[in-house]
Protein backbone atom coordinates (compact mmCIF):
# COMPACT_ATOMS: atom_id res chain seq x y z
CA UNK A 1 -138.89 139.09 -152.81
CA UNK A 2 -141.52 141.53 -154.36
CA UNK A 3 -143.48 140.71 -157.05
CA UNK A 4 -146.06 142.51 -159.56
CA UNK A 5 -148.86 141.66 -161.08
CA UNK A 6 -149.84 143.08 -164.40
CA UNK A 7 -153.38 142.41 -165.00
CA UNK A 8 -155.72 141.56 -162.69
CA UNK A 9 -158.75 139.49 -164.73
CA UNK A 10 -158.92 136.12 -164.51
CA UNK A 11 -155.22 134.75 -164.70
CA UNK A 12 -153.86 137.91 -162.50
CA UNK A 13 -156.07 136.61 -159.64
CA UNK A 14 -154.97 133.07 -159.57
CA UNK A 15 -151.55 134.95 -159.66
CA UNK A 16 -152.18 137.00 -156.76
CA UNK A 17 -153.73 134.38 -154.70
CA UNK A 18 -150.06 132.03 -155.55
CA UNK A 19 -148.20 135.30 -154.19
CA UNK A 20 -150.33 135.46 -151.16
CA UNK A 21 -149.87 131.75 -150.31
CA UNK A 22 -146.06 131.77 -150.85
CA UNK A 23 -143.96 132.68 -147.94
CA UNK A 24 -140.54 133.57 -150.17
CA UNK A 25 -142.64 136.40 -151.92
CA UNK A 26 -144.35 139.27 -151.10
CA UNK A 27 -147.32 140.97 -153.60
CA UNK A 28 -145.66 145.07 -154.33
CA UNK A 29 -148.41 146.23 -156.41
CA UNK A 30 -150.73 145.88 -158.76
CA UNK A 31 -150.68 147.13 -162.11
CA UNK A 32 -154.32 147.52 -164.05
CA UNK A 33 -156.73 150.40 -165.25
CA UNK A 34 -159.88 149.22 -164.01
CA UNK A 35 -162.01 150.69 -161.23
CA UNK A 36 -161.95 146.42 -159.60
CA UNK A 37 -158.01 146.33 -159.52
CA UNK A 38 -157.98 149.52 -157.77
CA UNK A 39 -160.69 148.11 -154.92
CA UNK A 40 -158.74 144.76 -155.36
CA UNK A 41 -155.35 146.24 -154.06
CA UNK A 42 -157.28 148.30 -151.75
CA UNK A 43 -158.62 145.10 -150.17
CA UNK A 44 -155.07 143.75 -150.04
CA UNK A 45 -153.32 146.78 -148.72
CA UNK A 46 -150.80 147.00 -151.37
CA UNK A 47 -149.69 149.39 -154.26
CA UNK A 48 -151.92 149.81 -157.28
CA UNK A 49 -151.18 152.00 -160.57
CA UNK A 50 -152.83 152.43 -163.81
CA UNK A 51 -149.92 151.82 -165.65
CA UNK A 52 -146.46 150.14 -165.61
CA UNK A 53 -144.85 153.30 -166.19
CA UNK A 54 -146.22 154.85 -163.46
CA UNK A 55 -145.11 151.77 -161.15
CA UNK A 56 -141.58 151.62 -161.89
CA UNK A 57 -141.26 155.44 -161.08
CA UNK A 58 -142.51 154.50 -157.39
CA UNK A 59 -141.36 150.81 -157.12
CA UNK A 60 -139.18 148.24 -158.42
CA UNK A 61 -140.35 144.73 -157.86
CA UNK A 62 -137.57 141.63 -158.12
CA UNK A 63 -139.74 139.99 -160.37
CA UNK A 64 -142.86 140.88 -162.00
CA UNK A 65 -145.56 138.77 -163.81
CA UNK A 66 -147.51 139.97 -166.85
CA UNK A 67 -151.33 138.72 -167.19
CA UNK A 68 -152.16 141.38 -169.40
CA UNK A 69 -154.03 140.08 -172.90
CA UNK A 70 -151.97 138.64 -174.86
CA UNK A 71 -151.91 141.26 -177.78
CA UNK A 72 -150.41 143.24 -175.02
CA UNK A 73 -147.90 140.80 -173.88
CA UNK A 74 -144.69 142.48 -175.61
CA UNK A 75 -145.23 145.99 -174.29
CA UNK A 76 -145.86 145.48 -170.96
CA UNK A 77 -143.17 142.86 -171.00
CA UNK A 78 -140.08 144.89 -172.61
CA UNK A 79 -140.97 147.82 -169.88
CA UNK A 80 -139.62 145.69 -167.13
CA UNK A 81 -136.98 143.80 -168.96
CA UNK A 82 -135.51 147.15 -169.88
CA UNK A 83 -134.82 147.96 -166.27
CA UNK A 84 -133.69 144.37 -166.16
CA UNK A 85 -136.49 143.11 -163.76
CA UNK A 86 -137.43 139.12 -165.03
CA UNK A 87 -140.73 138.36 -165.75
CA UNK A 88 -143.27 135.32 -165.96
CA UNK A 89 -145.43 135.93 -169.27
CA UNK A 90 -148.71 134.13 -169.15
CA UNK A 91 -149.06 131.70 -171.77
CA UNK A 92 -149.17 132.11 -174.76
CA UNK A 93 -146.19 134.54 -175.08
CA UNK A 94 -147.20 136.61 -177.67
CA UNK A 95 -149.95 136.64 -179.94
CA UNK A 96 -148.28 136.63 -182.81
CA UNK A 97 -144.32 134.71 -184.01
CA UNK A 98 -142.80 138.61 -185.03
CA UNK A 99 -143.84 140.04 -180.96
CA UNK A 100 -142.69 136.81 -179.65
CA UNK A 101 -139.50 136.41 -181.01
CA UNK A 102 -139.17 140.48 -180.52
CA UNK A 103 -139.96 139.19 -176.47
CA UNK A 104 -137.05 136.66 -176.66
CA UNK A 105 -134.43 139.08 -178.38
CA UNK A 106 -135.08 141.86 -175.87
CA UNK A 107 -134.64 139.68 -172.80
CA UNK A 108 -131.50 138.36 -174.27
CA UNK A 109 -129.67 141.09 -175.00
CA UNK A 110 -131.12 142.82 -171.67
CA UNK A 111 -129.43 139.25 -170.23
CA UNK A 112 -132.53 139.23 -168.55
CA UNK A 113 -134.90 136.07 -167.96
CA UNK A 114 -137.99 135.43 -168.73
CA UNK A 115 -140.47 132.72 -167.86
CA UNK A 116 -143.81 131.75 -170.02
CA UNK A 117 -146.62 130.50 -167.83
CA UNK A 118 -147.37 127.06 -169.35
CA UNK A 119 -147.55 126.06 -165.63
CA UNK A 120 -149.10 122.50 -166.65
CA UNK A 121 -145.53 121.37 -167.13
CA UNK A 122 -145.29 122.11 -163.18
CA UNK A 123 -147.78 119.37 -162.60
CA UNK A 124 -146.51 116.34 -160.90
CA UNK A 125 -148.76 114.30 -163.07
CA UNK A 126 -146.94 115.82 -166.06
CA UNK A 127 -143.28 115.35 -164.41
CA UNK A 128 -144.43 111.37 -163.65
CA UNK A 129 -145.39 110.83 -167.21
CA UNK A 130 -142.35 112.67 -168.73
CA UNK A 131 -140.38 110.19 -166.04
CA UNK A 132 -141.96 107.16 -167.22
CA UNK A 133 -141.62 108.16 -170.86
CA UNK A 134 -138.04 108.74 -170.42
CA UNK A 135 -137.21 105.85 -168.66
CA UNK A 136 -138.34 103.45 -171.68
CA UNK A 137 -141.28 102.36 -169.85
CA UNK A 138 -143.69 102.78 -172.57
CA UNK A 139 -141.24 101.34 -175.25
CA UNK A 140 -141.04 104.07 -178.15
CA UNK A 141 -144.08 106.34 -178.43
CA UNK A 142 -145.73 105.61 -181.30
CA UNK A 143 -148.57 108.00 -181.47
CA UNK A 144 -150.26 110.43 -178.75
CA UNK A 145 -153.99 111.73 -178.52
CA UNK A 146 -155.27 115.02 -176.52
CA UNK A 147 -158.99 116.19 -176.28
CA UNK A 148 -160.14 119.90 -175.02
CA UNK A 149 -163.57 119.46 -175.49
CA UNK A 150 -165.31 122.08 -173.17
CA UNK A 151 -168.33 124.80 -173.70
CA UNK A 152 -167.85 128.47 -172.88
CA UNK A 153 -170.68 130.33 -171.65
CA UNK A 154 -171.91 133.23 -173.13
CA UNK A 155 -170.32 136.06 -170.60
CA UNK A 156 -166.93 134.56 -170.80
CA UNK A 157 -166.66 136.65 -173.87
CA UNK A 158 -165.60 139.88 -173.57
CA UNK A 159 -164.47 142.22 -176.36
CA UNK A 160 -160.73 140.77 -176.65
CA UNK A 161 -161.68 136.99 -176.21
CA UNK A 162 -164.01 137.47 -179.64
CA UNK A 163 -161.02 138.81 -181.91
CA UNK A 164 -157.68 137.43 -183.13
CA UNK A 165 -156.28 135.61 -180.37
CA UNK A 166 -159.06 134.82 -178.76
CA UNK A 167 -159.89 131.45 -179.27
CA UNK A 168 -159.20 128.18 -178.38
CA UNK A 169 -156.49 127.33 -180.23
CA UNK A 170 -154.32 130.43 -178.22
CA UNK A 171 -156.19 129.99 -175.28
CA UNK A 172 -156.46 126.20 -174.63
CA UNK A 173 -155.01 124.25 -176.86
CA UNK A 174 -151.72 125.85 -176.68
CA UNK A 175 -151.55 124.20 -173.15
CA UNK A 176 -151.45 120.77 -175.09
CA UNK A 177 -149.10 121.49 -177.45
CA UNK A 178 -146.25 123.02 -174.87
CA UNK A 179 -147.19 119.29 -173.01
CA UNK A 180 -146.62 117.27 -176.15
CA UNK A 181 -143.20 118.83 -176.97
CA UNK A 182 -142.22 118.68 -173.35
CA UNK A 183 -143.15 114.59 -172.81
CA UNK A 184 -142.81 113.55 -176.75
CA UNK A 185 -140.34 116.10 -178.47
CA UNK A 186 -140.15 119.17 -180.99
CA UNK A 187 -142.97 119.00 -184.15
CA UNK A 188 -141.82 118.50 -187.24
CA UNK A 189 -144.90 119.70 -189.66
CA UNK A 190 -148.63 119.68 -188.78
CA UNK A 191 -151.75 119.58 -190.63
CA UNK A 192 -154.87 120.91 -189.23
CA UNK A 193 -158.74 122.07 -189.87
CA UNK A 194 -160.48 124.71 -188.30
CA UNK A 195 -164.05 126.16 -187.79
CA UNK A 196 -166.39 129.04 -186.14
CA UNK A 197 -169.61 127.86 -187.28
CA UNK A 198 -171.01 127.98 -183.84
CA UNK A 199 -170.14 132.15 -182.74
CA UNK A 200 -168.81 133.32 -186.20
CA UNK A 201 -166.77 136.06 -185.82
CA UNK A 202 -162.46 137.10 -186.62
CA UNK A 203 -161.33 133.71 -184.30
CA UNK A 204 -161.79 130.09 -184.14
CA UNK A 205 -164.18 127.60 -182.00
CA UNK A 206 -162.93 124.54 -183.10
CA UNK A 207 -160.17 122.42 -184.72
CA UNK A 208 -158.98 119.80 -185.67
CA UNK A 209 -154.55 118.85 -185.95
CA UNK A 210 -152.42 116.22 -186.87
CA UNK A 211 -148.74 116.30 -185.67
CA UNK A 212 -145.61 114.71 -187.01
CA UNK A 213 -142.94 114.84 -184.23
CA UNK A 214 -138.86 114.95 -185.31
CA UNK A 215 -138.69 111.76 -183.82
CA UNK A 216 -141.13 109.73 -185.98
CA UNK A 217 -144.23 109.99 -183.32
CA UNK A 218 -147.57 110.76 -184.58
CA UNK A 219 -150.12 112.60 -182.66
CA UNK A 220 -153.91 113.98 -182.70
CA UNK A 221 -155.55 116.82 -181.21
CA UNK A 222 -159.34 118.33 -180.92
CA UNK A 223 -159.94 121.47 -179.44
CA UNK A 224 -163.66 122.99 -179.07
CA UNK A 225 -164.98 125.35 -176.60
CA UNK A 226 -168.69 124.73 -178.39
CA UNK A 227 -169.07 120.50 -177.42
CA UNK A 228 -170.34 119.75 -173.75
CA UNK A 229 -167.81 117.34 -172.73
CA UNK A 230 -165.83 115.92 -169.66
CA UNK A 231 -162.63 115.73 -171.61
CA UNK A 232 -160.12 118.28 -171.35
CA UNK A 233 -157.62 119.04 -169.01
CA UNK A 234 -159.22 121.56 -167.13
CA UNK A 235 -162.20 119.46 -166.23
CA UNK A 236 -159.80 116.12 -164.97
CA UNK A 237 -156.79 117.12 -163.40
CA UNK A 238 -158.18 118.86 -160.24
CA UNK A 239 -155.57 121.94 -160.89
CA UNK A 240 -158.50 124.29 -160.64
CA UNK A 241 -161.21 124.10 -158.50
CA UNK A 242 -163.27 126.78 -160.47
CA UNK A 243 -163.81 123.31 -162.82
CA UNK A 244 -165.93 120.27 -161.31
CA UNK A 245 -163.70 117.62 -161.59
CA UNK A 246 -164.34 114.37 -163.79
CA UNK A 247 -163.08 111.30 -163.35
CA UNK A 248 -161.95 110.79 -166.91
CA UNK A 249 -158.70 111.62 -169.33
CA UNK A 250 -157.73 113.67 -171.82
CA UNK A 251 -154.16 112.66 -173.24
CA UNK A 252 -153.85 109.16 -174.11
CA UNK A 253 -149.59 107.91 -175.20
CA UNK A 254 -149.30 104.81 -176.69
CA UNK A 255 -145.58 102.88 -176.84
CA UNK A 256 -143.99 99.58 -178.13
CA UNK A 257 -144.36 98.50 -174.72
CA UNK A 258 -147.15 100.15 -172.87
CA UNK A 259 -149.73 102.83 -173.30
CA UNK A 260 -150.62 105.60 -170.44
CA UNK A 261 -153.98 107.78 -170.15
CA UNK A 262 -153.93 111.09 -168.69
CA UNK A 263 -154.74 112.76 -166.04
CA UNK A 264 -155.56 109.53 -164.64
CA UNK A 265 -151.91 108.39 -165.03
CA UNK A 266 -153.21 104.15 -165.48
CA UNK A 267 -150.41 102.31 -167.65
CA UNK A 268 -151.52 99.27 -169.52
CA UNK A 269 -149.15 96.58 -170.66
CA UNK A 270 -148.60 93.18 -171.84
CA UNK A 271 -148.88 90.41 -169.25
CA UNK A 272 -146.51 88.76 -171.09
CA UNK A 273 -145.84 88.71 -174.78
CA UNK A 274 -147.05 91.80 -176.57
CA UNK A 275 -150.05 90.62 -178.42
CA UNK A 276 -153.30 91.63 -178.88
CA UNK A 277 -154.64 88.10 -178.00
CA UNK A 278 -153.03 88.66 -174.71
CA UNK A 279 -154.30 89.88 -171.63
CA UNK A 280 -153.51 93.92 -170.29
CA UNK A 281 -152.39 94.55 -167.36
CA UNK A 282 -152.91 98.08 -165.42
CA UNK A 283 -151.10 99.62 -162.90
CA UNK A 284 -152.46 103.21 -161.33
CA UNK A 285 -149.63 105.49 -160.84
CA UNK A 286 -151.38 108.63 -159.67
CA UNK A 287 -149.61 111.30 -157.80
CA UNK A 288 -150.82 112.29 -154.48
CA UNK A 289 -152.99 114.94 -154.97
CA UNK A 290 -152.78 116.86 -152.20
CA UNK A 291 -149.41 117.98 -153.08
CA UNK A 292 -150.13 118.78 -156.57
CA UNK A 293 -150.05 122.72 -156.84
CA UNK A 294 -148.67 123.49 -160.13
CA UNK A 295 -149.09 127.13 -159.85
CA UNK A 296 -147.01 126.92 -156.85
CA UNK A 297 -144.37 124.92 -158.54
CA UNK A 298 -144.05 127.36 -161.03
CA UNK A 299 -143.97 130.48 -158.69
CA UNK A 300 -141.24 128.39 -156.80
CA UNK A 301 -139.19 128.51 -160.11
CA UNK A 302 -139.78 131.97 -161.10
CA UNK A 303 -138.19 132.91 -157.64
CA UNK A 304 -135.19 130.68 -157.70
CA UNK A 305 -134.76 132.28 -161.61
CA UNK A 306 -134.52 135.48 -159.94
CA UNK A 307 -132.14 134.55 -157.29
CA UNK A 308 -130.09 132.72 -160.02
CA UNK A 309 -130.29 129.35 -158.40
CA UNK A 310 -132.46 127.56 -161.43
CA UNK A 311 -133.41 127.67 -165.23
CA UNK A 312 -136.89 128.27 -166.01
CA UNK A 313 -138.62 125.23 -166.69
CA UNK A 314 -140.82 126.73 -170.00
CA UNK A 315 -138.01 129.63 -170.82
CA UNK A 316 -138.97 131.98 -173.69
CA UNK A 317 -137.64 129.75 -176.40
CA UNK A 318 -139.74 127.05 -175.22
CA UNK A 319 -142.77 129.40 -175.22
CA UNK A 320 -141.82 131.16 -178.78
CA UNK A 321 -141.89 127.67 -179.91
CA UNK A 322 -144.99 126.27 -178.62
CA UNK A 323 -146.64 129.37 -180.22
CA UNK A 324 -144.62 128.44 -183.49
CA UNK A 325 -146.69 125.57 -184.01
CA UNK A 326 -149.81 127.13 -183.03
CA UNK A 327 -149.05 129.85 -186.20
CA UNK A 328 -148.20 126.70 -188.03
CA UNK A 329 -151.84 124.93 -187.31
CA UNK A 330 -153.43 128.26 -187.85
CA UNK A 331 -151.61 128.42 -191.45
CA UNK A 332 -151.82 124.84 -192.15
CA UNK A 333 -155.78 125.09 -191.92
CA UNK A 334 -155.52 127.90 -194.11
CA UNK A 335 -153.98 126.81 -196.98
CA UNK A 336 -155.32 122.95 -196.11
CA UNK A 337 -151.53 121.42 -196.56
CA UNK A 338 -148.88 120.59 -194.17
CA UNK A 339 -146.72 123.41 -192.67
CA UNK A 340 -143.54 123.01 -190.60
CA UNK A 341 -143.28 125.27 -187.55
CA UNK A 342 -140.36 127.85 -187.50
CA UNK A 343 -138.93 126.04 -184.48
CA UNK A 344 -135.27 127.71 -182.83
CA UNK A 345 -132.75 126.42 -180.97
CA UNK A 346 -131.26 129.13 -179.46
């Protein structure tokens, strides 16, 4: 199968290099205005164009995946869709509810499929937990706890990543809330706080959520890309060795019956009656790492959606309403009251 890449910054690399690595899929071209794309697809040997228009006039990929910014997302998106081609949307869909349900619409009534690239539901330490949580290991999940605590250096920046959009809460912690409605459930209203005191400017640096889940679950979040800290995701799960890897955990889930830290995947419990004058027990239930390739995983998918032989595992909806309760957080630190997320169904 042939596959485009839209966008070829950060996200379209890791993308290309997934491509390159999978035997089921071939790279057809490369679609991005800058003078390093074009060298990049010379390197490679394969098609490059400055635009998606001019690409589907010479080519037409099976599949097609758009790492474009996000503000761009629905453009480049609806361009393929229209000539019926699926594509895998990096996360977050959209960058804003109107685009992204605008996204959804379009690829349904083009009976077309889309993916959304929250590939951390991919990981194996991700499918374990969800497992584990499913088979009433834990008991009922009380409350849950994530930390992205990481600091940005000064050339991440570039002109898009300091406006609208641009900040953690659409770039990072959007990762942790697909992962908390995929293991705990859909969010029922949220309460949050937010801040730019360190860089200033239109976006956040760091915030601050409380979640209410539809099935009585609590849960906490803090997101900063200012704090110089070991505990996010991308520092401790080892999905991207651009990060040094820590040995520590980000996402804690505590049950009736057990609690389970993250990535670390250690489950405490009750030796025997559940008591807090009782011993814990733990028990390590790590994955084997070496077979861990979530971006792989999700490629895998995005190629059996094409051939028809699977669902996506984060479809549209899921990503339209993952960025739902991002909007909601933004809104609820706005008017500093709760807000329940427009969340759909179908």
């Amino acid at each position: 199968m042939k596959i485009a890449v839209i966008g070829a910054g950060l996200a379209g690399k890791q993308h290309i290099d997934t491509i390159l690595n999978n035997k089921n899929c071939e790279l057809d071209l490369i679609v991005d205005p800058s003078q390093e794309a074009y060298e990049l697809s010379k390197k490679l040997n394969v098609q490059y164009f400055s635009s998606i228009e001019l690409a589907l006039k010479k080519s037409r990929p099976d599949g097609a995946i758009i790492a474009t910014p996000n503000s761009k997302h629905k453009e480049n998106a609806e361009l393929f869709l229209s000539e019926k081609i699926p594509v895998l949307i990096e996360k977050p869909i959209s960058s804003d509810i109107k685009s992204a349900k605008e996204i959804v619409m379009y690829a349904k009534k083009q009976k077309t499929k889309i993916l959304i690239g929250h590939h951390r539901r991919h990981n194996k330490i991700i499918q374990n937990a969800k497992r584990k949580i499913q088979s009433g290991n834990l008991g009922k999940i009380i409350s849950i706890h994530a930390t992205c605590w990481l600091f940005k250096p000064n050339n991440y920046f570039n002109s898009w990543r300091k406006s609208v959009g641009g900040g953690p809460l659409l770039i990072n912690l959007v990762h942790d809330i697909d992962l908390m409605r995929y293991l705990i459930g859909e969010i029922e209203c949220v309460l949050s706080f937010e801040s730019n005191s360190i860089r200033g400017g239109d976006t956040e640096d760091t915030a601050v959520v409380l979640l209410k889940f539809e099935n009585g679950s609590l849960g906490t979040l803090s997101v900063s890309d200012t704090i110089i800290s070991p505990w996010s995701w991308e520092l401790t799960s080892k999905e991207n060795s651009i990060y040094p890897n820590q040995k520590q955990n980000c996402y804690w889930i505590g049950g009736t019956h057990g609690s389970m830290e993250l990535p670390q995947s250690k489950i405490w419990k009750s030796t025997e009656k559940r008591s807090w004058w009782e011993p814990l027990t733990q028990t390590n239930n790590k994955v084997d790492e070496t077979k861990n390739h979530p971006l792989n995983e999700q490629l895998d998918n995005f190629l059996a959606v094409i051939e028809k032989k699977q669902e996506p595992v984060c479809s549209g909806l899921d990503g339209l309403n993952t960025l739902a309760v991002i909007e909601a957080i933004k809104l609820a630190a706005k008017r500093g009251a709760t807000v329940k997320p427009e969340i759909l169904t179908d």
